[in-house]
PDB file of N, CA and C in Angstrom:
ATOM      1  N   UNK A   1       4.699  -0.251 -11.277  1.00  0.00           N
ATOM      2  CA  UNK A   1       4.379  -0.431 -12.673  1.00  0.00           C
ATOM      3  C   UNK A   1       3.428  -1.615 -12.808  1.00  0.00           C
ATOM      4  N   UNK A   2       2.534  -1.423 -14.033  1.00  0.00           N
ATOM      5  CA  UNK A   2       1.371  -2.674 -14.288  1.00  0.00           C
ATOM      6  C   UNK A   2       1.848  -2.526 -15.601  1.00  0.00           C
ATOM      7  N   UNK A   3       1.802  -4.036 -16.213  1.00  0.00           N
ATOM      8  CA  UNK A   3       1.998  -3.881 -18.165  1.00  0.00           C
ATOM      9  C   UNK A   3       2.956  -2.753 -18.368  1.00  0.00           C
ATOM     10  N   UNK A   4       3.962  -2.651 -18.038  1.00  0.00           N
ATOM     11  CA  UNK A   4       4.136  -0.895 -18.237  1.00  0.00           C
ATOM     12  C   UNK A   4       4.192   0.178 -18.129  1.00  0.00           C
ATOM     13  N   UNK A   5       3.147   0.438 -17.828  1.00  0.00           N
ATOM     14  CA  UNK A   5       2.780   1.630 -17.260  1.00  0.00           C
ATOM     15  C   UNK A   5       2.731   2.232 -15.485  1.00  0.00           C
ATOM     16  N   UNK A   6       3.624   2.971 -15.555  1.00  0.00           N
ATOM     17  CA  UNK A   6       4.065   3.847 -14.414  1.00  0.00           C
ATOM     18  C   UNK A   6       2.561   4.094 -13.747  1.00  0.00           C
ATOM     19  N   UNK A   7       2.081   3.864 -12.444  1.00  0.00           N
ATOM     20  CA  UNK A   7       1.232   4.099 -11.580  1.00  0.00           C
ATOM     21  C   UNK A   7       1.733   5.214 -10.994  1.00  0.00           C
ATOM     22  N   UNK A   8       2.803   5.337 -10.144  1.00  0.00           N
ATOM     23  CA  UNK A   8       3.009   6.041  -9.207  1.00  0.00           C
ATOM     24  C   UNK A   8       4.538   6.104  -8.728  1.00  0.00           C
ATOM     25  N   UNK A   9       4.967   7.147  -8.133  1.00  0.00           N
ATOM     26  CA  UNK A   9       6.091   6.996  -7.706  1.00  0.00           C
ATOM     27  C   UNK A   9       6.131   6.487  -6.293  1.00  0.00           C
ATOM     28  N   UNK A  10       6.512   5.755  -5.956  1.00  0.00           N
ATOM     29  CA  UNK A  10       6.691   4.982  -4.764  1.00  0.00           C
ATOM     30  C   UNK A  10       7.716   5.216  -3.605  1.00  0.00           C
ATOM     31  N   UNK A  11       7.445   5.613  -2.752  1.00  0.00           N
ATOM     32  CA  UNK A  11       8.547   5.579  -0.938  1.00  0.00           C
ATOM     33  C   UNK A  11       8.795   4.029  -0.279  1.00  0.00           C
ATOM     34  N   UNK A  12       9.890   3.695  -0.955  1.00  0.00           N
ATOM     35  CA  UNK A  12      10.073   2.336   0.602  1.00  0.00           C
ATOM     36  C   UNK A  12      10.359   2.214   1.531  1.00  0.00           C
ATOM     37  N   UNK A  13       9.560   1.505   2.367  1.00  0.00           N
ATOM     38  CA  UNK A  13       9.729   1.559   3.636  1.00  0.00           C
ATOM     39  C   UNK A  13      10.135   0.195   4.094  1.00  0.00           C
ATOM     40  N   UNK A  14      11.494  -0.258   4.530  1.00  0.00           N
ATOM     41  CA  UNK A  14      11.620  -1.456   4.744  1.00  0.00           C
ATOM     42  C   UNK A  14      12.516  -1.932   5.696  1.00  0.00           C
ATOM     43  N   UNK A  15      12.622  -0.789   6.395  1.00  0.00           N
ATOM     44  CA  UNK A  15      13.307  -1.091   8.205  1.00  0.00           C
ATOM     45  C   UNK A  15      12.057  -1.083   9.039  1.00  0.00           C
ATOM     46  N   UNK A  16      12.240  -1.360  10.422  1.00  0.00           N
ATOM     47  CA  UNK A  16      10.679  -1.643  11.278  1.00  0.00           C
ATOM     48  C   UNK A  16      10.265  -0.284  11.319  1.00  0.00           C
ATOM     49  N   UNK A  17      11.624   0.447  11.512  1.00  0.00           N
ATOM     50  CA  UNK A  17      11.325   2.307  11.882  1.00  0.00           C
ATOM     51  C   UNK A  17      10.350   2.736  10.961  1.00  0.00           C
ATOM     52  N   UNK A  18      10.750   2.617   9.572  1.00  0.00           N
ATOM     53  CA  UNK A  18       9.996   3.271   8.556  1.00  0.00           C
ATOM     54  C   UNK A  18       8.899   2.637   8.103  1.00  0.00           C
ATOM     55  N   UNK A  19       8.457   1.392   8.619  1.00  0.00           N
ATOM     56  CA  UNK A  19       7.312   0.404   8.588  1.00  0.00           C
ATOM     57  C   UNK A  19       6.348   0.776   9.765  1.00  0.00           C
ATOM     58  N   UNK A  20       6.658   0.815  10.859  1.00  0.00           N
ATOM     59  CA  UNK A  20       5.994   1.290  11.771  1.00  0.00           C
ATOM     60  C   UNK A  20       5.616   3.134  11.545  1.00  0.00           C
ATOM     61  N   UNK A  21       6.209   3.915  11.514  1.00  0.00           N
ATOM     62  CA  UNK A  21       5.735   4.975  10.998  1.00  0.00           C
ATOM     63  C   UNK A  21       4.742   4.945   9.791  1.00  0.00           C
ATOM     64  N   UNK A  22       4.879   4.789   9.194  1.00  0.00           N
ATOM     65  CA  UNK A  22       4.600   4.599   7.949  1.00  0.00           C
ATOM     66  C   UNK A  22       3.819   6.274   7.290  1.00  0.00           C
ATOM     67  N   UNK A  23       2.715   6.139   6.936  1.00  0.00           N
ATOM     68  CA  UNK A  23       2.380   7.592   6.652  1.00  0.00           C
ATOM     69  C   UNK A  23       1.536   8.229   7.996  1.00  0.00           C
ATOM     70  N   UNK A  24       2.052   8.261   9.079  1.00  0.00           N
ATOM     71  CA  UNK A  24       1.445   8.429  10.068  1.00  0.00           C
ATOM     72  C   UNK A  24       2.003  10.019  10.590  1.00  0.00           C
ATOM     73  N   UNK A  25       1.742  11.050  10.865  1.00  0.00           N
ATOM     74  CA  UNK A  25       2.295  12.088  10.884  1.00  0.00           C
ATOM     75  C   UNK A  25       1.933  13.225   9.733  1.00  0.00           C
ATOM     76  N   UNK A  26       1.354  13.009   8.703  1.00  0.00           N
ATOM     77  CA  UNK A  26       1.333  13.685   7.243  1.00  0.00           C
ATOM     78  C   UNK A  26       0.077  14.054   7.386  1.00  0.00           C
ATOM     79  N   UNK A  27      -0.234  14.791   6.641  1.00  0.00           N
ATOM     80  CA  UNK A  27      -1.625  15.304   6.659  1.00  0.00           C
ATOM     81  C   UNK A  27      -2.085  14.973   5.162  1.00  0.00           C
ATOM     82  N   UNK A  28      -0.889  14.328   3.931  1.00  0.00           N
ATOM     83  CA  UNK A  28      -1.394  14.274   2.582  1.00  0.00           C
ATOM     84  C   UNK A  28       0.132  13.217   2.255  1.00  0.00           C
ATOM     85  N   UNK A  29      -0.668  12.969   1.115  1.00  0.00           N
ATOM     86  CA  UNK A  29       0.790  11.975  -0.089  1.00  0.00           C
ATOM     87  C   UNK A  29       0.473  12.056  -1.034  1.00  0.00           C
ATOM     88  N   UNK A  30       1.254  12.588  -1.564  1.00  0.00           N
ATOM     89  CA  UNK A  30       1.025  11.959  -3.334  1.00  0.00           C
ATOM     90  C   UNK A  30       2.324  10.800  -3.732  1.00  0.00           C
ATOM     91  N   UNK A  31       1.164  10.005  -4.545  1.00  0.00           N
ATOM     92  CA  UNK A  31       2.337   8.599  -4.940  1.00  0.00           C
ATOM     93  C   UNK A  31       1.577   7.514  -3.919  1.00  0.00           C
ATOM     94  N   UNK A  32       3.015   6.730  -4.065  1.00  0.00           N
ATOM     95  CA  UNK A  32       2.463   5.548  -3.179  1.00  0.00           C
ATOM     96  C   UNK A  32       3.773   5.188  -2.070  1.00  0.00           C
ATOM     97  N   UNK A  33       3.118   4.228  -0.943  1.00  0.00           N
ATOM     98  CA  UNK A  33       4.122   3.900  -0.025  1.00  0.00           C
ATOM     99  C   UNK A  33       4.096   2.278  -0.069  1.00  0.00           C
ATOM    100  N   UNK A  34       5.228   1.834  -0.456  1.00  0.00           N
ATOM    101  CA  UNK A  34       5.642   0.278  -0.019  1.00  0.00           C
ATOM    102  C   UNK A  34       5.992  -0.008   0.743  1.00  0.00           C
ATOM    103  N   UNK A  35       5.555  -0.908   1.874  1.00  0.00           N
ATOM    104  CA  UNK A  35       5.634  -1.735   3.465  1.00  0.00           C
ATOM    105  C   UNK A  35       6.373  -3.228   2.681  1.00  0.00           C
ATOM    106  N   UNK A  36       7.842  -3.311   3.298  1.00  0.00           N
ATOM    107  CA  UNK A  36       8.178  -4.668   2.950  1.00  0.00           C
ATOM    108  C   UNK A  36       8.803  -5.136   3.935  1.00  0.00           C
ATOM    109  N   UNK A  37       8.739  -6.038   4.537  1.00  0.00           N
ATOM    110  CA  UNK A  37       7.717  -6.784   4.427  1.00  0.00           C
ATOM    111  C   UNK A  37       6.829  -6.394   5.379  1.00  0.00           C
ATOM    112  N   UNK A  38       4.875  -6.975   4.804  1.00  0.00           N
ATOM    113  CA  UNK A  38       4.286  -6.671   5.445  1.00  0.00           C
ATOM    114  C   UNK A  38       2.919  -7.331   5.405  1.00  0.00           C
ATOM    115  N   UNK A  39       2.247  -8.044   6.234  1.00  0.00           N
ATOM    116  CA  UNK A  39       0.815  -8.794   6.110  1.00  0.00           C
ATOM    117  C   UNK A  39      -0.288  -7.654   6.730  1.00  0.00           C
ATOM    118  N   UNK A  40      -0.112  -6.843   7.361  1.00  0.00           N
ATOM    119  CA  UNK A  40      -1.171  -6.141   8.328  1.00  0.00           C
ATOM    120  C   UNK A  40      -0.648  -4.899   8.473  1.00  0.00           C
ATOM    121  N   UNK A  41      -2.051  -3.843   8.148  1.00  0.00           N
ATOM    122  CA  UNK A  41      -1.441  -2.351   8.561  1.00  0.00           C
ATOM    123  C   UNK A  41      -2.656  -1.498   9.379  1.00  0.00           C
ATOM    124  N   UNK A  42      -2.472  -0.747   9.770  1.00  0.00           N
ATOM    125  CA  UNK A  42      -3.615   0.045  10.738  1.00  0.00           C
ATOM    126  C   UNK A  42      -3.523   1.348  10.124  1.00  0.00           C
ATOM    127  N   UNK A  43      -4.458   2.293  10.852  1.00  0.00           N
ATOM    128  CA  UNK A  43      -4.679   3.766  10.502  1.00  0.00           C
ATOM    129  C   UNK A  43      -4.762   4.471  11.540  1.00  0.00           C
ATOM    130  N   UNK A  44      -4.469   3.664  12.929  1.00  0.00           N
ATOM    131  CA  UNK A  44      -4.298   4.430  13.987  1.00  0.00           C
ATOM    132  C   UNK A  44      -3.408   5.453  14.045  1.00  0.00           C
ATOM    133  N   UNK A  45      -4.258   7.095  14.388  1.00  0.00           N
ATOM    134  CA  UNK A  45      -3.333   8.567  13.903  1.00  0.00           C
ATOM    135  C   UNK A  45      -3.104   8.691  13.039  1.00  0.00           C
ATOM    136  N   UNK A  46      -4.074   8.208  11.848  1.00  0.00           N
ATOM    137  CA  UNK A  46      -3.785   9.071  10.446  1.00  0.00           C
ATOM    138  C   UNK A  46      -4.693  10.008  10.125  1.00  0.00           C
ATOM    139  N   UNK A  47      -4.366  10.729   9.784  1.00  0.00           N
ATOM    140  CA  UNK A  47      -4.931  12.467   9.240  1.00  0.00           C
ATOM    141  C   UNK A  47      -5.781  11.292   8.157  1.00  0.00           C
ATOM    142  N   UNK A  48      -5.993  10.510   7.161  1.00  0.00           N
ATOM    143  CA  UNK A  48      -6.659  10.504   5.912  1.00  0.00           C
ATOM    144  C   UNK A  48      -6.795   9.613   5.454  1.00  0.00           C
ATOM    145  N   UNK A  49      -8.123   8.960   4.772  1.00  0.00           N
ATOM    146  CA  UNK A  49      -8.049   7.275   4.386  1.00  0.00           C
ATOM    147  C   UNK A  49      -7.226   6.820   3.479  1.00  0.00           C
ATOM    148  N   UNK A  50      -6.489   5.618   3.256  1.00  0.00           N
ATOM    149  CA  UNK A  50      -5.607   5.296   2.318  1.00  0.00           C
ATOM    150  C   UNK A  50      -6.101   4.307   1.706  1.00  0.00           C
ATOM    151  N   UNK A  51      -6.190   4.047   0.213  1.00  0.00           N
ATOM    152  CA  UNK A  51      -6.342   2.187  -0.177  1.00  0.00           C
ATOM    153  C   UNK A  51      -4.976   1.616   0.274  1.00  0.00           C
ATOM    154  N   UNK A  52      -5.127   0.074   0.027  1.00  0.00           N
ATOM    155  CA  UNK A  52      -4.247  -0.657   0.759  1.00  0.00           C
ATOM    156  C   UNK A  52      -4.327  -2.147  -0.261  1.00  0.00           C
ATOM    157  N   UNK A  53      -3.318  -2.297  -0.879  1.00  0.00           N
ATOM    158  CA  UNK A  53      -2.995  -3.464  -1.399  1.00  0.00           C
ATOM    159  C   UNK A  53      -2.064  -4.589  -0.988  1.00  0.00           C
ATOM    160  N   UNK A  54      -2.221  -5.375  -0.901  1.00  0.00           N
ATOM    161  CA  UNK A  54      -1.768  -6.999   0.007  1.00  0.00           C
ATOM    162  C   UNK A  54      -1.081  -7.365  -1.364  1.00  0.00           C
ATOM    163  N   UNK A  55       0.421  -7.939  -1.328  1.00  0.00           N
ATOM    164  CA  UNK A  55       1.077  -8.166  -2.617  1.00  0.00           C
ATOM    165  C   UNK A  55       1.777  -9.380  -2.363  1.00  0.00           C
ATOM    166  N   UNK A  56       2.026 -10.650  -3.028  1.00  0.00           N
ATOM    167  CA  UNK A  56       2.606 -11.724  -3.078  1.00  0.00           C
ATOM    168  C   UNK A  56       4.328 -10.925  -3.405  1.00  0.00           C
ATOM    169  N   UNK A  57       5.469 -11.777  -3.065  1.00  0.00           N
ATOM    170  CA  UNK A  57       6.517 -11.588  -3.293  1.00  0.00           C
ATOM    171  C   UNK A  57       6.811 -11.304  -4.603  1.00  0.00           C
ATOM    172  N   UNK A  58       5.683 -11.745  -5.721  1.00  0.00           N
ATOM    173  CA  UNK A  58       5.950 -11.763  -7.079  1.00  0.00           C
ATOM    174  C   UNK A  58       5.503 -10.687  -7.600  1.00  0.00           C
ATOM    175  N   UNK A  59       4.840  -9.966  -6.987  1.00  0.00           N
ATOM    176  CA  UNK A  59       3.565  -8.612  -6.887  1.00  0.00           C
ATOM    177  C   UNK A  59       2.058  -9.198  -7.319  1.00  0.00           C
ATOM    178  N   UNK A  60       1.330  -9.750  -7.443  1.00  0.00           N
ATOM    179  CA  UNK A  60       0.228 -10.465  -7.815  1.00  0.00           C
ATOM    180  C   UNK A  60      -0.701  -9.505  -6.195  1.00  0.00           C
ATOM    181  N   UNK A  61      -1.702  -8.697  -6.892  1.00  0.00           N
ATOM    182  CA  UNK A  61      -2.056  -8.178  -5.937  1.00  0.00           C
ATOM    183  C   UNK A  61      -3.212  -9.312  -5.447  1.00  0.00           C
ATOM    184  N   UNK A  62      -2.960  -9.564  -4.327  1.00  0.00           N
ATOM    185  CA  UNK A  62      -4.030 -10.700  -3.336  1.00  0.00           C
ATOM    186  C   UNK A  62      -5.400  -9.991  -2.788  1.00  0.00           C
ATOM    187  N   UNK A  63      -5.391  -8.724  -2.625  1.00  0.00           N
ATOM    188  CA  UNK A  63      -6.438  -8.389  -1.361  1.00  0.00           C
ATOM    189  C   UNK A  63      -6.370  -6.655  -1.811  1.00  0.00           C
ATOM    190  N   UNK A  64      -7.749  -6.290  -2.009  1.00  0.00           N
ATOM    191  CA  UNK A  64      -7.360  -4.648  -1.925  1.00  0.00           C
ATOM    192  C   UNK A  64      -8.539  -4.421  -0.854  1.00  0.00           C
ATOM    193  N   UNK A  65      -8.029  -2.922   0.133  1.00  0.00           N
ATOM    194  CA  UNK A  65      -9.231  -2.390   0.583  1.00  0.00           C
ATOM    195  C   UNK A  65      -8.922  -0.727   0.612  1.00  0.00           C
ATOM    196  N   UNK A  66      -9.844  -0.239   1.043  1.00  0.00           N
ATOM    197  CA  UNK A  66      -9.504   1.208   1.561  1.00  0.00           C
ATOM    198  C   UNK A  66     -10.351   1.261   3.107  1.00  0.00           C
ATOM    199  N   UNK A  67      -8.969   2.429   3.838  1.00  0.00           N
ATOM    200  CA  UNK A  67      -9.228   2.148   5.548  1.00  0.00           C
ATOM    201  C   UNK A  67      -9.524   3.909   5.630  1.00  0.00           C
ATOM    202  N   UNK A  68     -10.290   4.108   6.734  1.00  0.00           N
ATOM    203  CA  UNK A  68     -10.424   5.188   7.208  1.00  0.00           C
ATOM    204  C   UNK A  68      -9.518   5.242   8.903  1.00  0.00           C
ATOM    205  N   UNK A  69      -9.215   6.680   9.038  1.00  0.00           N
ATOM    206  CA  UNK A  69      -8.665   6.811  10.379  1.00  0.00           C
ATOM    207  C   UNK A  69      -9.123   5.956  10.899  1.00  0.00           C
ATOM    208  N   UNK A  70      -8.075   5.204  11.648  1.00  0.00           N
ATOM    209  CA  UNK A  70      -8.344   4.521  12.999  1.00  0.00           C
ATOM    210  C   UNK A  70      -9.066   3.156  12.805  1.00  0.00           C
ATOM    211  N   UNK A  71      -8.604   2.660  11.875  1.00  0.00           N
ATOM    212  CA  UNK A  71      -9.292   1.265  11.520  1.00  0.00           C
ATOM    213  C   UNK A  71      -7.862   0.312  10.949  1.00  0.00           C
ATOM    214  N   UNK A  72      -8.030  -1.203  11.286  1.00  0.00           N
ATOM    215  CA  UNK A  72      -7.128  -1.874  11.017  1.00  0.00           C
ATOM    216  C   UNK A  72      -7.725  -2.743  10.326  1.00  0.00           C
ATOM    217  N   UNK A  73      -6.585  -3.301   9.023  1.00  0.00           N
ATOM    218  CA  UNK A  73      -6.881  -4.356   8.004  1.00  0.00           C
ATOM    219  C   UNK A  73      -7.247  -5.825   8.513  1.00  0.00           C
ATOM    220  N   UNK A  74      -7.459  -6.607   7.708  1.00  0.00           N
ATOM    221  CA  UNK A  74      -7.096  -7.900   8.517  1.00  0.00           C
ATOM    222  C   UNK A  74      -6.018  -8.604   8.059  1.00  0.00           C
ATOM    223  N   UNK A  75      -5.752  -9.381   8.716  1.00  0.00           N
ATOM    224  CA  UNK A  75      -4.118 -10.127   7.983  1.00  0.00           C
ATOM    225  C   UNK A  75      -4.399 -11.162   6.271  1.00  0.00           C
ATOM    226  N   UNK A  76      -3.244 -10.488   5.833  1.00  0.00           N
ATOM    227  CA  UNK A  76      -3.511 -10.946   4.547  1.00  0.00           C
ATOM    228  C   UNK A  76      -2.041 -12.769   5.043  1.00  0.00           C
ATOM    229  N   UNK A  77      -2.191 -13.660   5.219  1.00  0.00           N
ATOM    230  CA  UNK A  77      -1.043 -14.016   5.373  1.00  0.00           C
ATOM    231  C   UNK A  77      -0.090 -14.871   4.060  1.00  0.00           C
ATOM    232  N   UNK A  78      -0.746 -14.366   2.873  1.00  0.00           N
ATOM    233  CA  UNK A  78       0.605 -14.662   1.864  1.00  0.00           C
ATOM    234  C   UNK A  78       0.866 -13.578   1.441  1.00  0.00           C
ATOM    235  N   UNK A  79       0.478 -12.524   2.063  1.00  0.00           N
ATOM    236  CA  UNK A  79       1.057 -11.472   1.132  1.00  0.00           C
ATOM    237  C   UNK A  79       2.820 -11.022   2.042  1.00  0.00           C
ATOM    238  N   UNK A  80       3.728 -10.260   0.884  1.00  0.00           N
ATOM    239  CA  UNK A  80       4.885 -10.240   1.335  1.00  0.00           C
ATOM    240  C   UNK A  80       4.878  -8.282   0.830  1.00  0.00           C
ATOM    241  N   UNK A  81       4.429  -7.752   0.570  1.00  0.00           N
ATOM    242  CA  UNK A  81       4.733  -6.373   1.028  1.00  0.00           C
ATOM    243  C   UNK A  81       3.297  -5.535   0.717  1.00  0.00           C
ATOM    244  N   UNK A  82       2.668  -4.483   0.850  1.00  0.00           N
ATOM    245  CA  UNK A  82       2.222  -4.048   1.213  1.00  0.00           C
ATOM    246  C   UNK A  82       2.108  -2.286   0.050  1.00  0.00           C
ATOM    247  N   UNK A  83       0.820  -2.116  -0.510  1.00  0.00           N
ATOM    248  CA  UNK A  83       1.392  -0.921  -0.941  1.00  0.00           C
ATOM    249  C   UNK A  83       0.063  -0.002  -0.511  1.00  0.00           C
ATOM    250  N   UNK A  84       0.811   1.136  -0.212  1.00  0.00           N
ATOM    251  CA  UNK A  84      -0.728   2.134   0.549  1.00  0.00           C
ATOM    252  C   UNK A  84      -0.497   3.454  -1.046  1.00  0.00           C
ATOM    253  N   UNK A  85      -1.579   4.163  -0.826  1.00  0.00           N
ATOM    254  CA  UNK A  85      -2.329   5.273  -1.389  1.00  0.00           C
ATOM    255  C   UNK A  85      -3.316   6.413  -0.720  1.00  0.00           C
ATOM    256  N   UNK A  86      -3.181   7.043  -1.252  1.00  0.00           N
ATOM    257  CA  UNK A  86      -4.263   7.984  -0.981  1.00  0.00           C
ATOM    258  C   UNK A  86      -5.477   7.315  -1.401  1.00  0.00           C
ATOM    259  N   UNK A  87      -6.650   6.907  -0.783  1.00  0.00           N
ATOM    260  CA  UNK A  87      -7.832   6.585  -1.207  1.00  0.00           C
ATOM    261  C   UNK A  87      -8.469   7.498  -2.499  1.00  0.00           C
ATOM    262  N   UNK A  88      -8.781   6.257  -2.917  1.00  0.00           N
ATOM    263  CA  UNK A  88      -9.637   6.934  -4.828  1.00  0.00           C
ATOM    264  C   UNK A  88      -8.140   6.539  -5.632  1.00  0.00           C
ATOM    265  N   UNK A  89      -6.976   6.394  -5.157  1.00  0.00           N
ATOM    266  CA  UNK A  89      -5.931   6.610  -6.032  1.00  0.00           C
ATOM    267  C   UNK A  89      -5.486   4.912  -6.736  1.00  0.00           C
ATOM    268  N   UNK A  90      -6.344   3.564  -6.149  1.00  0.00           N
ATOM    269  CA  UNK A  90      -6.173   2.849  -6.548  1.00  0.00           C
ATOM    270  C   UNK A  90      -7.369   2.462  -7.823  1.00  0.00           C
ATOM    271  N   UNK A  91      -8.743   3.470  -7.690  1.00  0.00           N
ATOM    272  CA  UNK A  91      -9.578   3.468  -8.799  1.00  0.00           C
ATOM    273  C   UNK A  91      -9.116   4.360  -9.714  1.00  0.00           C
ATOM    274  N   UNK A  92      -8.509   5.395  -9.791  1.00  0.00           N
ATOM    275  CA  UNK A  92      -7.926   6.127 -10.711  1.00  0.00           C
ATOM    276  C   UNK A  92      -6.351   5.242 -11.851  1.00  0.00           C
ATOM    277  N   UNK A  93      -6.222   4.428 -10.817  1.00  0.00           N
ATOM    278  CA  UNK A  93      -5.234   3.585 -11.341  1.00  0.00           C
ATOM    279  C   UNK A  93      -6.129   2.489 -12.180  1.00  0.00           C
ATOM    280  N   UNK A  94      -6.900   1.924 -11.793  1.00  0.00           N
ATOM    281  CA  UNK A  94      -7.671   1.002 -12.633  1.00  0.00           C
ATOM    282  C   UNK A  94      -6.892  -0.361 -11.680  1.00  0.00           C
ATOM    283  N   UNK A  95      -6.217  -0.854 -10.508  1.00  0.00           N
ATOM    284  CA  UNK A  95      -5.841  -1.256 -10.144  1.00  0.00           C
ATOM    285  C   UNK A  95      -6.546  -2.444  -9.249  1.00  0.00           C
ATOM    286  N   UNK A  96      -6.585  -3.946  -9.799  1.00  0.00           N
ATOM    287  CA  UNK A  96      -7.219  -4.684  -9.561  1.00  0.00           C
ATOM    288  C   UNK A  96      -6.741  -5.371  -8.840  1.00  0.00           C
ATOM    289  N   UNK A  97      -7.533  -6.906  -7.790  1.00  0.00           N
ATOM    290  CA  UNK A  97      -6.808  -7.924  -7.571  1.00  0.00           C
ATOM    291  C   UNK A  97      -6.350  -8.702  -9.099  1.00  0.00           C
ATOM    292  N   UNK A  98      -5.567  -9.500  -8.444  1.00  0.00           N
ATOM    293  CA  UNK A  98      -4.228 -10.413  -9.481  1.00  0.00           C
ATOM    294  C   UNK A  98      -3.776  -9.579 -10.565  1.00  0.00           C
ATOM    295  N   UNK A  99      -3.724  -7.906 -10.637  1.00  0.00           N
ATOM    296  CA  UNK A  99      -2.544  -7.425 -11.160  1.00  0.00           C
ATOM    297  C   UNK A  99      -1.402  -7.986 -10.801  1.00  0.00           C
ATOM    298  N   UNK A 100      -0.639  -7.460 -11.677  1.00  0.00           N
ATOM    299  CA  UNK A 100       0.988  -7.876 -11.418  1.00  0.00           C
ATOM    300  C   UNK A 100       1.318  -6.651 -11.344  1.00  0.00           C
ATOM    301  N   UNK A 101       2.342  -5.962  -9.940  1.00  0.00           N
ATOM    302  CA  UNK A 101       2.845  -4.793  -9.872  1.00  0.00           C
ATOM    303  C   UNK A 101       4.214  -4.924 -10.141  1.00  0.00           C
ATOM    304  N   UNK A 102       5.210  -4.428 -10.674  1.00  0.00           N
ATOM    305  CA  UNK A 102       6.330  -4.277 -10.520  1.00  0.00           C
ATOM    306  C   UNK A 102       7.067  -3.539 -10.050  1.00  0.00           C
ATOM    307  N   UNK A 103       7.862  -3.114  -8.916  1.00  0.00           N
ATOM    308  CA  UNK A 103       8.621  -2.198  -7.849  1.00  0.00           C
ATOM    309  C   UNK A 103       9.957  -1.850  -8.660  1.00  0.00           C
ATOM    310  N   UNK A 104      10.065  -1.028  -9.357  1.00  0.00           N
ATOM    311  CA  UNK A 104      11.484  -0.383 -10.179  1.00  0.00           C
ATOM    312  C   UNK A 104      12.315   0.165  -9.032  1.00  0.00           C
ATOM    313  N   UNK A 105      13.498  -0.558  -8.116  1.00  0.00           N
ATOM    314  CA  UNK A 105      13.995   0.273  -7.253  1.00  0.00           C
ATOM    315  C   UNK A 105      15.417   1.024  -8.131  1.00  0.00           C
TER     316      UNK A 105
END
């Protein structure tokens, strides 16, 4: 959530198992995936580019990019979790640095 408004439905991932997997195996997602905790993610063996947001513990987004197969981020090191997308899905969101995200678990 930003201001309110529902972005996406979200998968957490917050054992190493489901951090290390992460969307690796899939050929598609809809929604989004949360890495907690997490400073650094790769695309090694992914079927599809993802954006990638770097998030302070408070959600204050620090860092956005989008990765293609087989490319790794660089370390964000204050960020404390991590949220991926389907690429285009963080411009469709309107989703900036220093948003504030909120994680409804």
């Amino acid at each position: 959530m930003r201001d309110g408004d529902v972005l996406a439905t979200a998968e957490l991932a917050t054992s190493w198992r489901a951090r290390t997997r992460g969307l690796l195996g899939r050929d598609s997602f809809d929604g989004a995936l949360l890495l907690r905790p997490c400073k650094q993610v790769h695309t090694f063996g992914m079927r599809f580019p993802i954006d990638v947001a770097f998030c302070t513990g408070d959600g204050v987004v620090l860092h956005m990019t989008s990765l293609r197969p087989w490319r790794m981020s660089r370390v964000v090191r204050r960020a404390r979790f991590v949220v991926e997308a389907p690429a285009g899905a963080f411009e469709r969101w309107s989703l900036r640095p220093l948003d504030v995200l909120e994680i409804k678990e």
